[in-house]
C-alpha atoms as a PDB file:
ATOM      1  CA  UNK A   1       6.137  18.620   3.747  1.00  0.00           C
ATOM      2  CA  UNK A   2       9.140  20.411   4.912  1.00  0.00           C
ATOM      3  CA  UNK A   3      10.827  16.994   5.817  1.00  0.00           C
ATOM      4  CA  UNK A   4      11.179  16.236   1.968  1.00  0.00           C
ATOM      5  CA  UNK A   5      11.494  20.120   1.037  1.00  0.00           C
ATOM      6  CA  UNK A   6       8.711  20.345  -0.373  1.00  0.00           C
ATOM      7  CA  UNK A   7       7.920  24.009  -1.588  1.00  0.00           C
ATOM      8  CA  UNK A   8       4.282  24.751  -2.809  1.00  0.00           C
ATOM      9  CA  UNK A   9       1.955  27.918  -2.666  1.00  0.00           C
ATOM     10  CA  UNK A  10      -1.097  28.479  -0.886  1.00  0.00           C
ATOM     11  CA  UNK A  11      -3.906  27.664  -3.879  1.00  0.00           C
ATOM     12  CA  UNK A  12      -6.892  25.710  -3.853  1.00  0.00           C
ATOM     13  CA  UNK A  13      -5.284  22.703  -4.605  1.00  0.00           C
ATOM     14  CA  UNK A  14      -2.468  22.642  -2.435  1.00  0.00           C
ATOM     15  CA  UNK A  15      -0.567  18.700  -0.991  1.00  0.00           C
ATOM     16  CA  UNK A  16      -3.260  19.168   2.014  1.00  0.00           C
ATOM     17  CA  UNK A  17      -6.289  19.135  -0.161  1.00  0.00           C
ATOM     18  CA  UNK A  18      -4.882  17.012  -2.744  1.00  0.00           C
ATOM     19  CA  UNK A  19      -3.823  14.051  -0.720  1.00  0.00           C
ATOM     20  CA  UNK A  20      -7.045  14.696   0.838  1.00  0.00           C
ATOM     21  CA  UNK A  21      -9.441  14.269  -1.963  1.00  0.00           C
ATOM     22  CA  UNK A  22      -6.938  11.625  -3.537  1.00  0.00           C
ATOM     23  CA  UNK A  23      -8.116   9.231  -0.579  1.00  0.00           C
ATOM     24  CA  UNK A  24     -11.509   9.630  -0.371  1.00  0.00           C
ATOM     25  CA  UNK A  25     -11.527   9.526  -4.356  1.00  0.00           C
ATOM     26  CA  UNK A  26      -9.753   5.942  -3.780  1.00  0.00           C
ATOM     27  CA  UNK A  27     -11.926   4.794  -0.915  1.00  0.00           C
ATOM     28  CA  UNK A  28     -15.415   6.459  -2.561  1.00  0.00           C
ATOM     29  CA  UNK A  29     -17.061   3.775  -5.231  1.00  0.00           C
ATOM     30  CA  UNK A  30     -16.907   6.978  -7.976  1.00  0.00           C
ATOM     31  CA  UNK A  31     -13.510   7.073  -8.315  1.00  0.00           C
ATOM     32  CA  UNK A  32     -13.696   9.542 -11.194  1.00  0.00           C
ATOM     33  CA  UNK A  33     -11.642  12.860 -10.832  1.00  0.00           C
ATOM     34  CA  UNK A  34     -15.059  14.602 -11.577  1.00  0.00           C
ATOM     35  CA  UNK A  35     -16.436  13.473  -8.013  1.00  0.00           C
ATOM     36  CA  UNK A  36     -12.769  14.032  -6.213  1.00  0.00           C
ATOM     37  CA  UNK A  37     -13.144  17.686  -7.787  1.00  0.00           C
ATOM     38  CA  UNK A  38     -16.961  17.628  -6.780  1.00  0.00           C
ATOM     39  CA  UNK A  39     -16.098  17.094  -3.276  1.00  0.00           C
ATOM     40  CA  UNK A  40     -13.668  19.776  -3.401  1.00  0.00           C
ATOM     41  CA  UNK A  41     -16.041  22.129  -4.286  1.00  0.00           C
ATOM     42  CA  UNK A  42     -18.620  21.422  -2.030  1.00  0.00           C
ATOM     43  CA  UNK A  43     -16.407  21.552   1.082  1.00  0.00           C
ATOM     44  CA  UNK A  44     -15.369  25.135  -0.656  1.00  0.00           C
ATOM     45  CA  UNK A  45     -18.797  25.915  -0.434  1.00  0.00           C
ATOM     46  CA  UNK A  46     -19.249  25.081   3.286  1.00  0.00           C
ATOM     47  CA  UNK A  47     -16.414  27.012   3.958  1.00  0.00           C
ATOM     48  CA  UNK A  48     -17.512  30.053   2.121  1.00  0.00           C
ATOM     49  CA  UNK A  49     -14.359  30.390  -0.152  1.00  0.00           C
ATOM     50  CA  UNK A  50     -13.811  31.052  -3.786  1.00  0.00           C
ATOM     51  CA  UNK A  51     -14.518  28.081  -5.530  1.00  0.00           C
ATOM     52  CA  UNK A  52     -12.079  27.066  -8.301  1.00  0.00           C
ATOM     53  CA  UNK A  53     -14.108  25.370 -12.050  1.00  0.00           C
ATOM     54  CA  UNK A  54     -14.988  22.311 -12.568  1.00  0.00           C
ATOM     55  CA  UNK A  55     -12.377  21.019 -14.853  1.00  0.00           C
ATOM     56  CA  UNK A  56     -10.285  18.510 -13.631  1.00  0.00           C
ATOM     57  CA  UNK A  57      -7.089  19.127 -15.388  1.00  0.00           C
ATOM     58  CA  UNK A  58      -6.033  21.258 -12.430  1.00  0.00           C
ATOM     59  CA  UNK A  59      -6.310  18.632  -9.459  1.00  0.00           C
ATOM     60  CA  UNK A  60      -4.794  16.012 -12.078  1.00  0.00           C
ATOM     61  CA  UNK A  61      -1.477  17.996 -12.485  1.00  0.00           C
ATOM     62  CA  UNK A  62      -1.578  18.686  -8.662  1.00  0.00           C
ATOM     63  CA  UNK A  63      -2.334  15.264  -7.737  1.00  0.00           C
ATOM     64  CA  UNK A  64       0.441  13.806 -10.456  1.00  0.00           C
ATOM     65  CA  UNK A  65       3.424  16.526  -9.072  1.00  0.00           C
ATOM     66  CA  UNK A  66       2.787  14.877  -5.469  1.00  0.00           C
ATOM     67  CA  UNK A  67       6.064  12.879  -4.791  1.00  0.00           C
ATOM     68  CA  UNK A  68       6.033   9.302  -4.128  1.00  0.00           C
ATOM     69  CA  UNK A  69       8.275   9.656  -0.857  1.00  0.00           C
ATOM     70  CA  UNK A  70       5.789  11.636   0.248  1.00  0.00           C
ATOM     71  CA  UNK A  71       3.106   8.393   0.165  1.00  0.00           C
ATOM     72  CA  UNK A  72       5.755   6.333   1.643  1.00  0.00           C
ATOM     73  CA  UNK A  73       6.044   8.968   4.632  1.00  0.00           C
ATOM     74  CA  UNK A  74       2.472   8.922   5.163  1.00  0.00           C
ATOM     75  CA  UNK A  75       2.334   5.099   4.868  1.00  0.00           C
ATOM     76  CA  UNK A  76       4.605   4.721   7.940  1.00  0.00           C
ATOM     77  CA  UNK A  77       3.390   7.461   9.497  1.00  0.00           C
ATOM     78  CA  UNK A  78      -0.022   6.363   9.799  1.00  0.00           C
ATOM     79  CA  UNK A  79       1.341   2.694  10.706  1.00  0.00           C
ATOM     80  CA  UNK A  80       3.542   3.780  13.241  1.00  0.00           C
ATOM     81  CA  UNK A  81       0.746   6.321  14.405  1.00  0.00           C
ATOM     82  CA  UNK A  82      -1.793   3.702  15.143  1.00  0.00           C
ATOM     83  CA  UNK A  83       0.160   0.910  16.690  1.00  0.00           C
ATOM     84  CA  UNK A  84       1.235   3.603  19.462  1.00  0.00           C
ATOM     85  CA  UNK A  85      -2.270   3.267  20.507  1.00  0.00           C
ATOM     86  CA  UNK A  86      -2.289  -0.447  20.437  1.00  0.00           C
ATOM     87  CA  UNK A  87      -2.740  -1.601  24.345  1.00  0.00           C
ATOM     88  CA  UNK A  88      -1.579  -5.168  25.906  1.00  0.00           C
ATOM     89  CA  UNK A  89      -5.451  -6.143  26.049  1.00  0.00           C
ATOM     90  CA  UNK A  90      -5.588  -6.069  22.434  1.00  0.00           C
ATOM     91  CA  UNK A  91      -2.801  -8.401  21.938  1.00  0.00           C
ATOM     92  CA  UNK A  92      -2.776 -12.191  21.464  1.00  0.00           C
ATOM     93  CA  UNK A  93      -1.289 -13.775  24.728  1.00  0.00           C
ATOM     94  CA  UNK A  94       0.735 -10.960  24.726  1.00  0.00           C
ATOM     95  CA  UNK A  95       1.923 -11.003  21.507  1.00  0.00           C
ATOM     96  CA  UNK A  96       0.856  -8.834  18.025  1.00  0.00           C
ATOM     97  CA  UNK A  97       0.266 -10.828  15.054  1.00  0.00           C
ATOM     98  CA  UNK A  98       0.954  -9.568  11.835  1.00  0.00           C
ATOM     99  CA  UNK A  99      -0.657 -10.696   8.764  1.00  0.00           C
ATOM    100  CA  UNK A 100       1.237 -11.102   5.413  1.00  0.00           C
ATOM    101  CA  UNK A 101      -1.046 -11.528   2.033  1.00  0.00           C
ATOM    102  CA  UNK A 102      -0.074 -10.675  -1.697  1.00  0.00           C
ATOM    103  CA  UNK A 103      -2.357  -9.327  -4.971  1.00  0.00           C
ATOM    104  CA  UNK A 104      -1.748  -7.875  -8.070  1.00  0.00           C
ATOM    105  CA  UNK A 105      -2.326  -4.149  -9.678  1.00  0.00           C
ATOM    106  CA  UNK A 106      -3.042  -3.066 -13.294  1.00  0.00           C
ATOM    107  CA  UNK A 107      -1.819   0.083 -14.393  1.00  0.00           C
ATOM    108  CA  UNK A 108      -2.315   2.366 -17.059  1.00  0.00           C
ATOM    109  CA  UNK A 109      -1.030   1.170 -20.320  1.00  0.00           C
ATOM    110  CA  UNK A 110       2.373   3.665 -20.991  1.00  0.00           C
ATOM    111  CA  UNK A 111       5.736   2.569 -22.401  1.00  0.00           C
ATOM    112  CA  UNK A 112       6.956   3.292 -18.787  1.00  0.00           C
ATOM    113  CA  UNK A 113       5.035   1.095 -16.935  1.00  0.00           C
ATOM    114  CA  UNK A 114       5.343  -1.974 -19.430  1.00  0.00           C
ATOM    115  CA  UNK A 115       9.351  -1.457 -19.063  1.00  0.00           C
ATOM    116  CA  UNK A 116       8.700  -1.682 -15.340  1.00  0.00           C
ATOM    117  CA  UNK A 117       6.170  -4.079 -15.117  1.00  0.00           C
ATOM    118  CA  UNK A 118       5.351  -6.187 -18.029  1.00  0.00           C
ATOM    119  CA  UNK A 119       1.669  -7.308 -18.785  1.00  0.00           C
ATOM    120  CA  UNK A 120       1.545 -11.637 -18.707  1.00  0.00           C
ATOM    121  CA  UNK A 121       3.822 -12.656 -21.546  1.00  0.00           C
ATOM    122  CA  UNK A 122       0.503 -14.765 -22.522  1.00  0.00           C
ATOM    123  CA  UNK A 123      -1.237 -12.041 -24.024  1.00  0.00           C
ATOM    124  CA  UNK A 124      -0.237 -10.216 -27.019  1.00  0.00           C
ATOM    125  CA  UNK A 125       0.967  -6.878 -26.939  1.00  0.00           C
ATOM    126  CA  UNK A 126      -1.596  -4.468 -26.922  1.00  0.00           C
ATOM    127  CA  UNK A 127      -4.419  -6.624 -25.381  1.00  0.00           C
ATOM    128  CA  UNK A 128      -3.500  -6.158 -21.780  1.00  0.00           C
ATOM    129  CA  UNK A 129      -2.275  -4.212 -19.576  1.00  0.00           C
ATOM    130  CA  UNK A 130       1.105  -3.641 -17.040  1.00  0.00           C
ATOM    131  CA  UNK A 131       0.883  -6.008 -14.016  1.00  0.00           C
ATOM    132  CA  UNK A 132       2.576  -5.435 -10.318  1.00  0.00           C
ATOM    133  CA  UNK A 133       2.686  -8.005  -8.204  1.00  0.00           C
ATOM    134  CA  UNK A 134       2.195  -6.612  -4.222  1.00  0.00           C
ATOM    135  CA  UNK A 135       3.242  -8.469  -1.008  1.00  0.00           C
ATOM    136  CA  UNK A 136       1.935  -6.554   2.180  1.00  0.00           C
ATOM    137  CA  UNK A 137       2.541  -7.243   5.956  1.00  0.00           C
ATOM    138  CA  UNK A 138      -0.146  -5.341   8.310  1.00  0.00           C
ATOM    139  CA  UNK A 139      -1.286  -5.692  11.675  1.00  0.00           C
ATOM    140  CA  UNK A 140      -4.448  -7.711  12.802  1.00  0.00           C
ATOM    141  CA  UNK A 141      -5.352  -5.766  15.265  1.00  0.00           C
ATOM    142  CA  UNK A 142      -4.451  -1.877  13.343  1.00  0.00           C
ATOM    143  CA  UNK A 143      -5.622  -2.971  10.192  1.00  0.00           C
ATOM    144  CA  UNK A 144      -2.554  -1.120   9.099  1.00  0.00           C
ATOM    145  CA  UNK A 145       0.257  -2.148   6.054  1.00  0.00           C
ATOM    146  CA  UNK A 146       3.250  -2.217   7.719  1.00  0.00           C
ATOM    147  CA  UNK A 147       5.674  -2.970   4.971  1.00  0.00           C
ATOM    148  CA  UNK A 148       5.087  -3.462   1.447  1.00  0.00           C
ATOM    149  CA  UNK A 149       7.167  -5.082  -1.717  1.00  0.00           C
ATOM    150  CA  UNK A 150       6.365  -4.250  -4.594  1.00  0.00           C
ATOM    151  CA  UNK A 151       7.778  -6.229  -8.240  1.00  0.00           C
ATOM    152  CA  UNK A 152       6.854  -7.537 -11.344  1.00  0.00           C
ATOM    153  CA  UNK A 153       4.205 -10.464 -12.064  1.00  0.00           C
ATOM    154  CA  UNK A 154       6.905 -13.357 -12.323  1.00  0.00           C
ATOM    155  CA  UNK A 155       8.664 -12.901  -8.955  1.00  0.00           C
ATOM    156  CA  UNK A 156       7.352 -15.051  -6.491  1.00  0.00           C
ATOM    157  CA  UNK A 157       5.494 -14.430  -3.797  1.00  0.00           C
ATOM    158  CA  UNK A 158       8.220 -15.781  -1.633  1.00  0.00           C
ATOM    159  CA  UNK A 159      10.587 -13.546  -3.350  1.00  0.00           C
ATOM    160  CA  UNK A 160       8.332 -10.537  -1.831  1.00  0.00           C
ATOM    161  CA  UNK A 161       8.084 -11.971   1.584  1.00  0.00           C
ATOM    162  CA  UNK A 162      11.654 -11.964   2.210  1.00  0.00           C
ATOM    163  CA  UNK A 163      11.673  -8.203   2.009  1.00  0.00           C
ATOM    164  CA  UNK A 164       8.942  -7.957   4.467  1.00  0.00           C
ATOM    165  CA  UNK A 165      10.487  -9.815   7.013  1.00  0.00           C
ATOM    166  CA  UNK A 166      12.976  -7.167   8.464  1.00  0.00           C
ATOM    167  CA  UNK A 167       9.658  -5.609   9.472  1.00  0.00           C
ATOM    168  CA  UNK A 168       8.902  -8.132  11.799  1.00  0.00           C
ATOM    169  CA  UNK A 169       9.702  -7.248  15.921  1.00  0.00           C
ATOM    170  CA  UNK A 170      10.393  -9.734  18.792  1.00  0.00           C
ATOM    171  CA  UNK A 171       8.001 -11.613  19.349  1.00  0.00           C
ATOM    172  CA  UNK A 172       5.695 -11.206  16.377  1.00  0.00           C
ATOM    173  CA  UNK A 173       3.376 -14.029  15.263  1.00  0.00           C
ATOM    174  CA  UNK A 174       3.155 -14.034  11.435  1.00  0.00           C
ATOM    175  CA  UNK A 175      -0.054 -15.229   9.740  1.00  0.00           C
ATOM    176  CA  UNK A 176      -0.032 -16.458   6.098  1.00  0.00           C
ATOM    177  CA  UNK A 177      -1.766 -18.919   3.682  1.00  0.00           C
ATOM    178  CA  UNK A 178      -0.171 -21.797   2.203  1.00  0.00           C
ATOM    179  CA  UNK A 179       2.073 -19.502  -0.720  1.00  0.00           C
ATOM    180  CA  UNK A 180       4.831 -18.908   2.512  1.00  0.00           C
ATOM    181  CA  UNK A 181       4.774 -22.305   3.814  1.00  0.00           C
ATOM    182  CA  UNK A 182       8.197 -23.231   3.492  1.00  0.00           C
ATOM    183  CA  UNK A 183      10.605 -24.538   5.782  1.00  0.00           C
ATOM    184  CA  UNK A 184      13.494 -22.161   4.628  1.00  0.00           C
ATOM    185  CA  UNK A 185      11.360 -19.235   5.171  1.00  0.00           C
ATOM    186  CA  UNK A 186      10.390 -20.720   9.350  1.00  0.00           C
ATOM    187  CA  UNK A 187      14.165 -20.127   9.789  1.00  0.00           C
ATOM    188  CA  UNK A 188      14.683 -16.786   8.407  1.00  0.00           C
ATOM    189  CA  UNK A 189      11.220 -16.034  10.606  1.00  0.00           C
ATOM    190  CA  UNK A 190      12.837 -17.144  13.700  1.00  0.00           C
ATOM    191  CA  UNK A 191      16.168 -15.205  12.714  1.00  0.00           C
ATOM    192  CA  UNK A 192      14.112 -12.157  13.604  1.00  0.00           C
ATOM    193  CA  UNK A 193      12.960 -13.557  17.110  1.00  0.00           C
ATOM    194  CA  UNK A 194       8.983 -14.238  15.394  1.00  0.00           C
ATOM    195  CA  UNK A 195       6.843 -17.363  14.570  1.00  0.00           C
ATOM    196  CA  UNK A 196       5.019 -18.282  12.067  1.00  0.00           C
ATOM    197  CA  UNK A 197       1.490 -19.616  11.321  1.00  0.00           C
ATOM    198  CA  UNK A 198       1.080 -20.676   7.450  1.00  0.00           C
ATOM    199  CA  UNK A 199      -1.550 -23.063   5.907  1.00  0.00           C
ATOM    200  CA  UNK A 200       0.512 -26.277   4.924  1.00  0.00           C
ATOM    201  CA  UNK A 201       1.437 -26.154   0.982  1.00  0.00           C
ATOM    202  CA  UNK A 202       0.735 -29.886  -0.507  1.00  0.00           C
ATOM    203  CA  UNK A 203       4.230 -30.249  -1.464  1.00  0.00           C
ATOM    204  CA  UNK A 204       5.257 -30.128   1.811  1.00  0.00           C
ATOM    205  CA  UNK A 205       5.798 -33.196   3.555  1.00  0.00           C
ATOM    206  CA  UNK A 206       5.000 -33.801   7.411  1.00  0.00           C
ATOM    207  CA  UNK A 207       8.365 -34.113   9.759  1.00  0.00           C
END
């Protein structure tokens, strides 16, 4: 917190808890705020504190005034964190292969997020909802994102890997399907000292 200044008072629902209970309410198959505030409560309980009411508005302005730096520190954090640990028996000949994939993400429906990232200009307005395409590099052996790339539904998936590679180290072995099998994107692999294993795309022709 005090990297990115940021200032909060000791309450029930301070970043700690909050980041906390956002997690497990993403990783828990009840992802209502109503179980994140549940589980709150009942740790509260074990602990013998005051517990705070039910009502959910509280932890959904605390959760919303988090910062998104502060995810992004966490998200290298924990990456760098866990390949620290990573030993030499573990690797593949020596070697740590990363693994580079892409999906999409719907978001709430807000003149915000359709400005950012507009739903499929193949539904009508109103009938769908914003759209993000994600690109993510993450070790094989971690199970850790690395990077990410984040963009709008019509960039291509290409487009996303290209940011990604300046993640890649010495030596890296990159694992992909057949969306990043192109012969442009072997070089710019190479320019960073890595190979590259990708399924071969049809339109590609053998040498």
């Amino acid at each position: 917190m005090d990297v990115l200044g940021i200032q909060y008072r000791r309450r029930v629902f301070d970043p700690f808890v909050i980041i906390w209970a956002f997690l497990s309410q993403v990783l828990d198959p009840d992802k209502t705020c109503h179980n994140a505030v549940s589980r709150i409560i009942s740790w509260l309980a074990a602990e013998n504190a005051e517990l705070p009411s039910q009502d959910t508005s509280a932890y959904c302005q605390a959760r919303k005034r988090l910062p998104e730096k502060l995810f992004a520190l966490l998200f290298s954090s924990v990456a760098d964190s866990l390949e620290k640990k990573v030993t030499a028996l573990q690797l593949w000949c020596g070697r740590h292969i990363k693994v580079i994939d892409g999906s999409t993400a719907s978001m709430p429906d807000t003149p915000e997020n359709q400005l950012a990232y507009p739903q499929p200009s193949s539904q009508k307005a109103g009938c769908g909802f914003p759209i993000a395409k994600i690109s993510v590099l993450f070790s094989l052996v971690t199970g850790a994102a690395v990077a990410l790339a984040i963009d709008t539904l019509n960039v291509h998936d290409l487009k996303l890997a290209r940011r990604l590679y300046e993640s890649l180290d010495p030596g890296d072995v990159l694992v992909g399907d057949r969306a990043y099998c192109s012969y442009v994107d072997f070089i710019f692999i190479q320019n960073h000292q890595a190979d590259a294993v990708f399924r071969k795309h049809l339109s590609t022709r053998q040498l």
